[in-house]
N, C-alpha and C. Protein backbone atom coordinates (compact mmCIF):
# COMPACT_ATOMS: atom_id res chain seq x y z
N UNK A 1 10.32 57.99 -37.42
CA UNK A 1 10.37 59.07 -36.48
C UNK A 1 8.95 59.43 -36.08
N UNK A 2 8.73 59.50 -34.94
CA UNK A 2 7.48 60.22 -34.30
C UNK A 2 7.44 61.20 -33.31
N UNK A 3 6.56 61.89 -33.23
CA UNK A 3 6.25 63.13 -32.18
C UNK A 3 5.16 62.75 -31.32
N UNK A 4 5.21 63.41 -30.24
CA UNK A 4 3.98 63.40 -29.63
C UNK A 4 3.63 64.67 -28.70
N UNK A 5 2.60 64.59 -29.32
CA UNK A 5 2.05 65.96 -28.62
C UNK A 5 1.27 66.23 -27.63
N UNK A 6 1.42 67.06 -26.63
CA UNK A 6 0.88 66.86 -25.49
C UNK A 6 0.33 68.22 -25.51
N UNK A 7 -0.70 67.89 -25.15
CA UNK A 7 -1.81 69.42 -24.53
C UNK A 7 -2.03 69.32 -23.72
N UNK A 8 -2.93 70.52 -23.12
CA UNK A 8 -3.48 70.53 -21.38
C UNK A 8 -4.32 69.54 -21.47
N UNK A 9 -4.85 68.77 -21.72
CA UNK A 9 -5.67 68.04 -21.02
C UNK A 9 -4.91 66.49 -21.10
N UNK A 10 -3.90 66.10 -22.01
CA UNK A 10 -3.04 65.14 -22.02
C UNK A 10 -1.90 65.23 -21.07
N UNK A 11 -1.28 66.53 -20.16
CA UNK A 11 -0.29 66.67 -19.75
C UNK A 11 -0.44 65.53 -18.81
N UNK A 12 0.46 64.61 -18.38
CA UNK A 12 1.05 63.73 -16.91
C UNK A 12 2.38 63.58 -17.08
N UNK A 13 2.81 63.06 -15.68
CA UNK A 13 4.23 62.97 -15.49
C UNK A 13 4.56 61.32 -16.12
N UNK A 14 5.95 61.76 -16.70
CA UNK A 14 6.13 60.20 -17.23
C UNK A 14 6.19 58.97 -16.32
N UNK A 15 6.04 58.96 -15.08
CA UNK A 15 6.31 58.42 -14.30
C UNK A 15 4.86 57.77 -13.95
N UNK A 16 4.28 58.25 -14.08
CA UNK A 16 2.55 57.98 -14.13
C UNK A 16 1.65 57.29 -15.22
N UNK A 17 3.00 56.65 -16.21
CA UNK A 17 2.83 56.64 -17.87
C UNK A 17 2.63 54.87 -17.43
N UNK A 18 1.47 54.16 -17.52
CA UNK A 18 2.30 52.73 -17.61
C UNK A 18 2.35 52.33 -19.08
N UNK A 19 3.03 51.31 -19.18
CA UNK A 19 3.33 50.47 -20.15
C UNK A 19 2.13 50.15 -21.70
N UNK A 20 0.91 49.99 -21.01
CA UNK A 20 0.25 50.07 -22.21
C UNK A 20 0.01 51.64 -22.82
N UNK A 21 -0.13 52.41 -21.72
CA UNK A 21 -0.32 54.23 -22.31
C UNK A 21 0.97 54.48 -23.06
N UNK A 22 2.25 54.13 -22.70
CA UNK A 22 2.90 54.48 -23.41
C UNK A 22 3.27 54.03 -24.65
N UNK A 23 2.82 52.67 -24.69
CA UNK A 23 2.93 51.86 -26.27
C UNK A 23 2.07 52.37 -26.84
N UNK A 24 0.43 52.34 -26.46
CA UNK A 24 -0.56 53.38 -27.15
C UNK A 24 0.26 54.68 -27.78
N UNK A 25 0.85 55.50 -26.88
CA UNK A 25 1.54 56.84 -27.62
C UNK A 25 2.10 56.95 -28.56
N UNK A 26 2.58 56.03 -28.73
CA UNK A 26 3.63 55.60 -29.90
C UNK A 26 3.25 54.64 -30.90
N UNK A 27 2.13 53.94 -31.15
CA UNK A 27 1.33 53.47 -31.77
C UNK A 27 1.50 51.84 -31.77
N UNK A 28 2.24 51.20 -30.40
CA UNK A 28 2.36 49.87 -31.01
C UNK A 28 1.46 49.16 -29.53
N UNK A 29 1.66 47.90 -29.80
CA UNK A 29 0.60 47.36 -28.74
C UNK A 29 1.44 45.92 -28.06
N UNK A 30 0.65 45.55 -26.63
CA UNK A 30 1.47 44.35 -26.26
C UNK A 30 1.63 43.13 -27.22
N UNK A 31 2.31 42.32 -27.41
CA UNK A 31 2.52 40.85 -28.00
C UNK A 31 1.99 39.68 -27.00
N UNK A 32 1.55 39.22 -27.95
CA UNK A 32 0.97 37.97 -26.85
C UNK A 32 2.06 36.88 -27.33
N UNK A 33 3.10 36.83 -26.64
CA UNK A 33 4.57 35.79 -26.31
C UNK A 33 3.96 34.44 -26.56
N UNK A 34 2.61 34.04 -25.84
CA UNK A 34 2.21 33.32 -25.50
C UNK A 34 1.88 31.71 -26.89
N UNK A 35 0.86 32.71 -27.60
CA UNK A 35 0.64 32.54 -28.97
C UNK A 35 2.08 31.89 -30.35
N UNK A 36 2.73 33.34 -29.91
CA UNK A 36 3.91 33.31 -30.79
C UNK A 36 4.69 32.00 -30.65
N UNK A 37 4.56 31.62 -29.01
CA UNK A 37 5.90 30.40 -29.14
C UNK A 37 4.85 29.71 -29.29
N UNK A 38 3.89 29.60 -29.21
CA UNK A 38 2.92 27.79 -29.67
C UNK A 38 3.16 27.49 -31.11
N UNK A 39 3.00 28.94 -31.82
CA UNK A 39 3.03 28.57 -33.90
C UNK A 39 4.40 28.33 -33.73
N UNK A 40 5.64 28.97 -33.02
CA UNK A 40 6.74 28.33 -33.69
C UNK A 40 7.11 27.03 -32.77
N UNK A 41 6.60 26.55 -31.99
CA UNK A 41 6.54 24.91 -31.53
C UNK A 41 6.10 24.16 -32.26
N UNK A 42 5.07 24.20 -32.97
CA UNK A 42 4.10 24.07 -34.32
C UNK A 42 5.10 23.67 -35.25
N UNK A 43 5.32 24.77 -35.45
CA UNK A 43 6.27 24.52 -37.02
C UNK A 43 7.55 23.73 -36.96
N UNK A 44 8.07 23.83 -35.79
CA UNK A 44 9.36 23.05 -35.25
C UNK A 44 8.69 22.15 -35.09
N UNK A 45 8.23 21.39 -34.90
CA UNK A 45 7.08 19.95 -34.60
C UNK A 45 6.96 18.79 -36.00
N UNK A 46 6.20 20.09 -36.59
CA UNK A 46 5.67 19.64 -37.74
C UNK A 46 6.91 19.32 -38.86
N UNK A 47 8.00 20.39 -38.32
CA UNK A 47 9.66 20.22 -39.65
C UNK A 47 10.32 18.72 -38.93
N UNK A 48 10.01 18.70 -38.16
CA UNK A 48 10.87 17.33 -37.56
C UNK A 48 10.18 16.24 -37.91
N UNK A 49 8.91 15.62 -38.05
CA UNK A 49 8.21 15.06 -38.70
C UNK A 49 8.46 14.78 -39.82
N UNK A 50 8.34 15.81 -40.82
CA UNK A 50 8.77 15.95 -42.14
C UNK A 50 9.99 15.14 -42.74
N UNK A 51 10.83 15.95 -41.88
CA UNK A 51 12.16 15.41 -41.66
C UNK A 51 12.33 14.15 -41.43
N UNK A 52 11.92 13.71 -40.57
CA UNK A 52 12.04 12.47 -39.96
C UNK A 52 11.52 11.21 -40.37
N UNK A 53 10.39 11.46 -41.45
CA UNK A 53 9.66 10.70 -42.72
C UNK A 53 10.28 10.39 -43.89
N UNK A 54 11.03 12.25 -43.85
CA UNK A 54 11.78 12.20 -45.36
C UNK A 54 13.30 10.64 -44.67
N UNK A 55 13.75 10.85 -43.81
CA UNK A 55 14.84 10.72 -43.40
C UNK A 55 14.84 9.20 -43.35
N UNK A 56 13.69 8.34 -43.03
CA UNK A 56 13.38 7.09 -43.00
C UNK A 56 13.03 6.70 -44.72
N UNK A 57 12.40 7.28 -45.17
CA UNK A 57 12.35 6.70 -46.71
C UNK A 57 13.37 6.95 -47.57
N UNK A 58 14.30 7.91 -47.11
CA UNK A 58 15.34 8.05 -48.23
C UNK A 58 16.44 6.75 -47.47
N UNK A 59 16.31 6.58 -46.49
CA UNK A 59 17.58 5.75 -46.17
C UNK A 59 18.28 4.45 -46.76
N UNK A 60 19.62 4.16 -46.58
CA UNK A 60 19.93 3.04 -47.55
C UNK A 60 19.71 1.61 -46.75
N UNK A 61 18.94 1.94 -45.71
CA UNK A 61 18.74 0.57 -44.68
C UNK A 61 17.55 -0.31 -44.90
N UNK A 62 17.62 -1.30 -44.61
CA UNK A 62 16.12 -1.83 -45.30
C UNK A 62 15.49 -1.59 -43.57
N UNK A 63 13.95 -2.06 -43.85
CA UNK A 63 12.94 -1.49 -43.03
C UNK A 63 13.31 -2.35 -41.16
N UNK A 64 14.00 -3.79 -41.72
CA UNK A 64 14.13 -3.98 -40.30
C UNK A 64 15.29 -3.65 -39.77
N UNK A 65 16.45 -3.12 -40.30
CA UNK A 65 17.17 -2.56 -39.88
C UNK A 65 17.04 -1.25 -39.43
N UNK A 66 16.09 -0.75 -39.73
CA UNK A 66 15.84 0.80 -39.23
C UNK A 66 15.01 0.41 -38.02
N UNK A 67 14.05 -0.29 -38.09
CA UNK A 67 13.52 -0.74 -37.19
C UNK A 67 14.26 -0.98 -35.80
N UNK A 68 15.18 -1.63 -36.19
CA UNK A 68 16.35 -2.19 -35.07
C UNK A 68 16.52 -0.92 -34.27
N UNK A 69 17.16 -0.25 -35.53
CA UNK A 69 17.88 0.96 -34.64
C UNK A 69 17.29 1.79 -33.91
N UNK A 70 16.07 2.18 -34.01
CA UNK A 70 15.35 3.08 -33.54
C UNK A 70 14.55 2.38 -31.89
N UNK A 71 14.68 1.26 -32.29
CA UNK A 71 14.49 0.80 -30.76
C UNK A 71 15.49 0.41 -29.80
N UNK A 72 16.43 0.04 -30.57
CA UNK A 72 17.51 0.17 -29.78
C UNK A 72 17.97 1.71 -28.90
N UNK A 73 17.78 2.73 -29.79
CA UNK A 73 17.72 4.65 -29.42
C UNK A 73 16.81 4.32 -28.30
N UNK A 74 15.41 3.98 -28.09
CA UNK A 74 14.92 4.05 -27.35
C UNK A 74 15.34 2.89 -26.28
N UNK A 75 15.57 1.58 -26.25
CA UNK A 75 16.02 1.39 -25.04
C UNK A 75 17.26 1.92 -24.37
N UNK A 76 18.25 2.54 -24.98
CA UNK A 76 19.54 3.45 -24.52
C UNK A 76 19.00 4.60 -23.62
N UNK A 77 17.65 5.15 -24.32
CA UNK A 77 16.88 6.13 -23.58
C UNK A 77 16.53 5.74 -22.06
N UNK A 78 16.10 4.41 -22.43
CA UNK A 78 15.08 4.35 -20.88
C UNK A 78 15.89 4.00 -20.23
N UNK A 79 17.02 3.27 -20.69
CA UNK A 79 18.05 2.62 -19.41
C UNK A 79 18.70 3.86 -18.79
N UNK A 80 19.00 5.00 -19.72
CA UNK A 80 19.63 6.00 -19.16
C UNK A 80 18.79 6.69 -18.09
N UNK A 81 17.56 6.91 -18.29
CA UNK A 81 16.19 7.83 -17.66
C UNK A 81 16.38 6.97 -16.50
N UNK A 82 16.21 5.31 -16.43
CA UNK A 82 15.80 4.74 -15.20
C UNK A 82 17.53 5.04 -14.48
N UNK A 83 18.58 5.06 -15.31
CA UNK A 83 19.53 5.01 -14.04
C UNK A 83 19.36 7.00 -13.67
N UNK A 84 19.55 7.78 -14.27
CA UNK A 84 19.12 9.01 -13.87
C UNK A 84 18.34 9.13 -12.67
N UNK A 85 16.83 8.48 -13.23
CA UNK A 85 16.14 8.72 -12.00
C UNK A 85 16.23 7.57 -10.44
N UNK A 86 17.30 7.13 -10.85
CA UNK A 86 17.26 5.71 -9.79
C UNK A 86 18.62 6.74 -8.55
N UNK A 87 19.14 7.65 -9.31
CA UNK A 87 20.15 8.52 -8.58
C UNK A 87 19.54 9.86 -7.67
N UNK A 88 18.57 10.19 -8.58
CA UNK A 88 17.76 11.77 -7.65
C UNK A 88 17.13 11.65 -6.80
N UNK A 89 16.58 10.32 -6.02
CA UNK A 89 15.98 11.00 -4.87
C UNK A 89 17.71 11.36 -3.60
N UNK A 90 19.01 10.77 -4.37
CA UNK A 90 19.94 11.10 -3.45
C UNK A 90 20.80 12.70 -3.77
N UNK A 91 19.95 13.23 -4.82
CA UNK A 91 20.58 14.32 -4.55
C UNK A 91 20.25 15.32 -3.97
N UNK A 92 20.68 16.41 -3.65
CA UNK A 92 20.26 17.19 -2.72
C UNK A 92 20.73 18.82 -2.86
């Protein structure tokens, strides 16, 4: 809970209040959004990695079979991307 107290020389209309005066009043301040989503891109980055290390060494596949598969993922990718983009310059 907070109060705020206004004297004559603080009096204005709330309407005249912007956004940082009024977070000042109340004691909190802007967030920089900006920052915040880079560390948690970061950390989502860095857990998929993790993951994705742990996920290849624990597996019951030997190395060229993983191998296989993961390029195979990626050519499914590009064939899909090239027919995707082989369709958009007709859409509209």
């Amino acid at each position: 809970m907070f109060a705020v107290v206004i004297t004559k020389g603080m009096s204005m209309k709330i309407k005249e209040l912007s956004r940082e005066k009024l977070l000042d009043l109340v004691g909190l301040q802007k967030r920089n959004t900006a920052r915040t989503w880079l560390g948690a891109s970061g950390i989502l980055g860095v857990g998929l990695v993790v993951g994705a290390g742990l996920a290849m060494l624990l597996t019951p596949l030997t190395g060229r079979e993983v191998r296989d598969s993961i390029s195979g993922g990626f050519r499914r990718v590009r064939r899909r991307a090239s027919a995707i983009s082989a369709v958009l310059p007709f859409v509209r």
